[in-house]
C-alpha atoms as a PDB file:
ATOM      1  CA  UNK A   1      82.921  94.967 111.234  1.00  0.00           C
ATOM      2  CA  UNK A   2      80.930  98.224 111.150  1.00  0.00           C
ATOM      3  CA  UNK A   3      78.133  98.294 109.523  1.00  0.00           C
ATOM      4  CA  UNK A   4      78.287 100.309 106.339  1.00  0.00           C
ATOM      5  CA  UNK A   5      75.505 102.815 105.309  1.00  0.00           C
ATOM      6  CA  UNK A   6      74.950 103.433 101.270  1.00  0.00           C
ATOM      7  CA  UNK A   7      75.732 107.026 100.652  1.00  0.00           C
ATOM      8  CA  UNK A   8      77.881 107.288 103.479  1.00  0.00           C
ATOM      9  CA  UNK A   9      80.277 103.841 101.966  1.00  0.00           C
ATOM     10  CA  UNK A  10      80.064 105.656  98.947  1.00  0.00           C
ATOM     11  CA  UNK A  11      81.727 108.923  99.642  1.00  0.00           C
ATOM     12  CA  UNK A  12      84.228 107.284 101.764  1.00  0.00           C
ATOM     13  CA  UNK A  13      85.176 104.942  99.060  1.00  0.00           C
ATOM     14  CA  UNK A  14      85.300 107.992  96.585  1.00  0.00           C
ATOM     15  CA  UNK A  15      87.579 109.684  99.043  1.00  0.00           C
ATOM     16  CA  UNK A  16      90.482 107.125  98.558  1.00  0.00           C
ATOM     17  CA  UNK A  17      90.204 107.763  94.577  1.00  0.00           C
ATOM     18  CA  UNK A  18      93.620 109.966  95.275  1.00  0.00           C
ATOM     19  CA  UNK A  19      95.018 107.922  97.674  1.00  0.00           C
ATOM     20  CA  UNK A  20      94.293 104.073  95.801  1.00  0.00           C
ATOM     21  CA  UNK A  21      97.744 102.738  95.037  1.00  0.00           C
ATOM     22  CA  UNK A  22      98.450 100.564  92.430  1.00  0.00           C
ATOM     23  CA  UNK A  23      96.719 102.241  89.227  1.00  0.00           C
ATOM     24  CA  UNK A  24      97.803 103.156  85.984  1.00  0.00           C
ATOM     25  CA  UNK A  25      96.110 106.356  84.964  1.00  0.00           C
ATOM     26  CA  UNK A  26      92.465 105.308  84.911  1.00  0.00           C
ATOM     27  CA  UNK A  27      93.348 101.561  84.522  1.00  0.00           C
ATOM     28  CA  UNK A  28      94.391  99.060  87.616  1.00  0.00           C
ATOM     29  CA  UNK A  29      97.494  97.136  87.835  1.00  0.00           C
ATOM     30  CA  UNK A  30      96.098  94.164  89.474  1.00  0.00           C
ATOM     31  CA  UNK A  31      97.298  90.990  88.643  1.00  0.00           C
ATOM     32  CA  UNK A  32      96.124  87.749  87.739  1.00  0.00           C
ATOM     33  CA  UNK A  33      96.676  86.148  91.416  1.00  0.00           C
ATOM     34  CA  UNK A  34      95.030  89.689  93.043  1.00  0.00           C
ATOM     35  CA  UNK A  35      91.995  88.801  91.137  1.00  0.00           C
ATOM     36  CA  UNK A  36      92.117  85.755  92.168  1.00  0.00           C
ATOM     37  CA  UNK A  37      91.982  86.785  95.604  1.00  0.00           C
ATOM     38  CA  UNK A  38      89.103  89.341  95.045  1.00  0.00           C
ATOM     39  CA  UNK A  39      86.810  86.390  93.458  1.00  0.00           C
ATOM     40  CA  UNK A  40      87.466  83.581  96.417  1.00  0.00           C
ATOM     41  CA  UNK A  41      86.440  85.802  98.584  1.00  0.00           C
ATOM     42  CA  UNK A  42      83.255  86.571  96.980  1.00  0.00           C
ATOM     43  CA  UNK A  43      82.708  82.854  95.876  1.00  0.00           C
ATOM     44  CA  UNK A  44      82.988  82.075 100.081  1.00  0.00           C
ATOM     45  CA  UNK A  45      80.593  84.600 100.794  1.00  0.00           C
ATOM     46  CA  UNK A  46      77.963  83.728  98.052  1.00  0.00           C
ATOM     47  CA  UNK A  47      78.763  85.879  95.061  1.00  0.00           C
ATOM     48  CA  UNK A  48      76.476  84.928  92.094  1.00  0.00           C
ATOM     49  CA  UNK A  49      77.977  83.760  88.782  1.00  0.00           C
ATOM     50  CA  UNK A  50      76.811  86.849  87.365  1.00  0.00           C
ATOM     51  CA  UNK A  51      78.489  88.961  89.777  1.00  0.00           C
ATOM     52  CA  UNK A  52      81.266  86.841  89.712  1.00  0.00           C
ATOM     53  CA  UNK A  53      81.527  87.188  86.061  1.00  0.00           C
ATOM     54  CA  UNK A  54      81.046  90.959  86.100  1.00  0.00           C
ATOM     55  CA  UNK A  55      84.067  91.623  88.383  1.00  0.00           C
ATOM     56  CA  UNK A  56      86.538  89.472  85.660  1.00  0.00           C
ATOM     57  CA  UNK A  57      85.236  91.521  83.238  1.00  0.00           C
ATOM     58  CA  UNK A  58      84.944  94.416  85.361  1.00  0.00           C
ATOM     59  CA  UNK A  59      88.618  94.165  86.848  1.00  0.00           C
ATOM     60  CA  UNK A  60      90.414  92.670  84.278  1.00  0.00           C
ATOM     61  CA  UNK A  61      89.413  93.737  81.270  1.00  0.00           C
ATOM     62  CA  UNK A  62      88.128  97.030  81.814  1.00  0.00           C
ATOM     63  CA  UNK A  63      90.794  97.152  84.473  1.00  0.00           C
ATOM     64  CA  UNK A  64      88.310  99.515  86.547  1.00  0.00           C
ATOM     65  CA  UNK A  65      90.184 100.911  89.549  1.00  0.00           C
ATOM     66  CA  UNK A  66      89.240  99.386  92.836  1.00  0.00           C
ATOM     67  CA  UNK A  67      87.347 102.642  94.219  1.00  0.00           C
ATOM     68  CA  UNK A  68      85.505 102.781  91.123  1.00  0.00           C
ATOM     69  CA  UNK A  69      84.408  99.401  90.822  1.00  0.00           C
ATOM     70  CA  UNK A  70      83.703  99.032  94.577  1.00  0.00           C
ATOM     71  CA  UNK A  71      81.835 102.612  94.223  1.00  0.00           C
ATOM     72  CA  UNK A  72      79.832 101.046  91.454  1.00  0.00           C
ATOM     73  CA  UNK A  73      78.698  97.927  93.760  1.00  0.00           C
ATOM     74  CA  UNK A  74      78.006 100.450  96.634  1.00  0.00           C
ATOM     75  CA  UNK A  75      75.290 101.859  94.107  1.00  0.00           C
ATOM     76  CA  UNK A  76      73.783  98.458  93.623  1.00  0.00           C
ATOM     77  CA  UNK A  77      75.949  96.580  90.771  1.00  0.00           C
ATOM     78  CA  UNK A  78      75.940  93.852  92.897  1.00  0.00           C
ATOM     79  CA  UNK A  79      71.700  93.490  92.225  1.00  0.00           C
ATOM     80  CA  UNK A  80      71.275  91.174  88.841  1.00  0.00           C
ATOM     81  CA  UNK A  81      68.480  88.993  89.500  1.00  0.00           C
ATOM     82  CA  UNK A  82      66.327  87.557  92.347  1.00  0.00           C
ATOM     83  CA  UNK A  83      67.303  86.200  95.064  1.00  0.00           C
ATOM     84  CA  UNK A  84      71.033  87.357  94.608  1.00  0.00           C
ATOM     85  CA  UNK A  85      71.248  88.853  98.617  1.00  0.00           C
ATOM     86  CA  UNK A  86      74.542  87.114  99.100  1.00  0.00           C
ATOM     87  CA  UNK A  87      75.863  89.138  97.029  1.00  0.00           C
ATOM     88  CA  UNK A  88      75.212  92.352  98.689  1.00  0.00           C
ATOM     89  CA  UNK A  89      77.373  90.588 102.116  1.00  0.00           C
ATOM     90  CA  UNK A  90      80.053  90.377  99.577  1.00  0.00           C
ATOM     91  CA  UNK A  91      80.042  94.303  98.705  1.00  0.00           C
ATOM     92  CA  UNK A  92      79.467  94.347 102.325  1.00  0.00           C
ATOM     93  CA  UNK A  93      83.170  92.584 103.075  1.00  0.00           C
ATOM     94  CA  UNK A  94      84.973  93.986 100.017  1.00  0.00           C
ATOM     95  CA  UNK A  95      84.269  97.602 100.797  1.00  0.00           C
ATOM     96  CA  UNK A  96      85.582  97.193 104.657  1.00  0.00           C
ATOM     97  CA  UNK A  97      88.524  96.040 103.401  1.00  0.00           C
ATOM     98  CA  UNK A  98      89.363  98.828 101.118  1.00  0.00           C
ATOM     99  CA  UNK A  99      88.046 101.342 103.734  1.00  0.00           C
ATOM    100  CA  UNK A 100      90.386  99.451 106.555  1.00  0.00           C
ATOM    101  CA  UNK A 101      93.154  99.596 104.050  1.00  0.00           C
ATOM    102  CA  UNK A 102      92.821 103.288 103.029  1.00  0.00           C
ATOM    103  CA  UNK A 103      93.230 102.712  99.539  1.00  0.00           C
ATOM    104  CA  UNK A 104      96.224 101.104 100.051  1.00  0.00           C
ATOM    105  CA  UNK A 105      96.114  98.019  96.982  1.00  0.00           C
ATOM    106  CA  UNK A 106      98.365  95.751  98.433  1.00  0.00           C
ATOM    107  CA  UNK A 107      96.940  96.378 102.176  1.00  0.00           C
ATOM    108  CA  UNK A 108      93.403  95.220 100.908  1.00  0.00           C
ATOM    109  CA  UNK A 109      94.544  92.219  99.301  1.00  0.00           C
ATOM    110  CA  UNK A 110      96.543  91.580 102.102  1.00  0.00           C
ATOM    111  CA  UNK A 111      93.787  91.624 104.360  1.00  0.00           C
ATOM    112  CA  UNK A 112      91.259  89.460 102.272  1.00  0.00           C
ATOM    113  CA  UNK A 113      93.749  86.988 102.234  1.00  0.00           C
ATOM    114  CA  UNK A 114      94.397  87.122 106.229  1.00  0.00           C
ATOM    115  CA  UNK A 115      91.272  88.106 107.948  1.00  0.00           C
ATOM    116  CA  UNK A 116      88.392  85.689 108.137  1.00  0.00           C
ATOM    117  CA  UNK A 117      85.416  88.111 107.452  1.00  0.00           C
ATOM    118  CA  UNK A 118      82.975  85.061 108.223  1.00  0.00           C
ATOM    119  CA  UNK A 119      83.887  85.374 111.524  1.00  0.00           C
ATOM    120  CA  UNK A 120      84.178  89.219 111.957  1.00  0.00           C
ATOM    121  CA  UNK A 121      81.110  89.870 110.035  1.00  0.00           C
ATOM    122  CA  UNK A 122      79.163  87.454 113.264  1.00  0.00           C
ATOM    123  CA  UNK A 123      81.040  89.365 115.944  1.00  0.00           C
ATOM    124  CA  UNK A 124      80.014  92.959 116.937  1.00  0.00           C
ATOM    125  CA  UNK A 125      82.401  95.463 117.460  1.00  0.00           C
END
């Protein structure tokens, strides 16, 4: 997985913003089992209950789009309280995928559900 640089993520996460599929003017379309999907995979990699808690609210009811919200943790939303550093490998992971899917909604959930990150993310490329 390459490693992704902060400003750098950003503006190639705020690139797809025209290309994200999936959206409803400013609102997302994901549903329940999508979020679903998006919160294992930060539970495996260490997410914090706040940050886990966040995203619901983030995702579902503010229905954020996915470069938004993703832009937002690229910019540190991810950062709560000490000792929360796991949660920074999940912004890590989550970003890749969107990047490797190009925006595309159901190609990111897609791969979070097929490729095993734990293993990539030890691996170098």
């Amino acid at each position: 997985m390459q490693e992704l640089k902060g400003r750098e993520a950003w503006n190639q996460v705020m690139q797809l913003r025209t290309k994200e599929t999936r959206t409803k003017g400013i609102a997302n379309t994901l549903g329940d089992d999508e979020i679903t999907t998006i919160l294992a995979t930060m539970e495996f990699f260490g997410a914090s209950n706040y940050f886990l808690k966040q995203t619901i609210f983030d995702l579902k009811r503010a229905r954020y789009r996915l470069f938004d919200w993703i832009a937002m943790c690229l910019n540190g939303r991810w950062h709560y309280e000490k000792n929360d550093d796991y949660n920074k490998v999940v912004v890590k992971v989550i970003a890749h995928s969107f990047l490797k899917a190009g925006g595309n909604i159901d190609k990111f959930i897609e791969d979070l559900r097929i490729t095993d990150y734990q293993i990539v993310s030890h691996t170098k490329e």
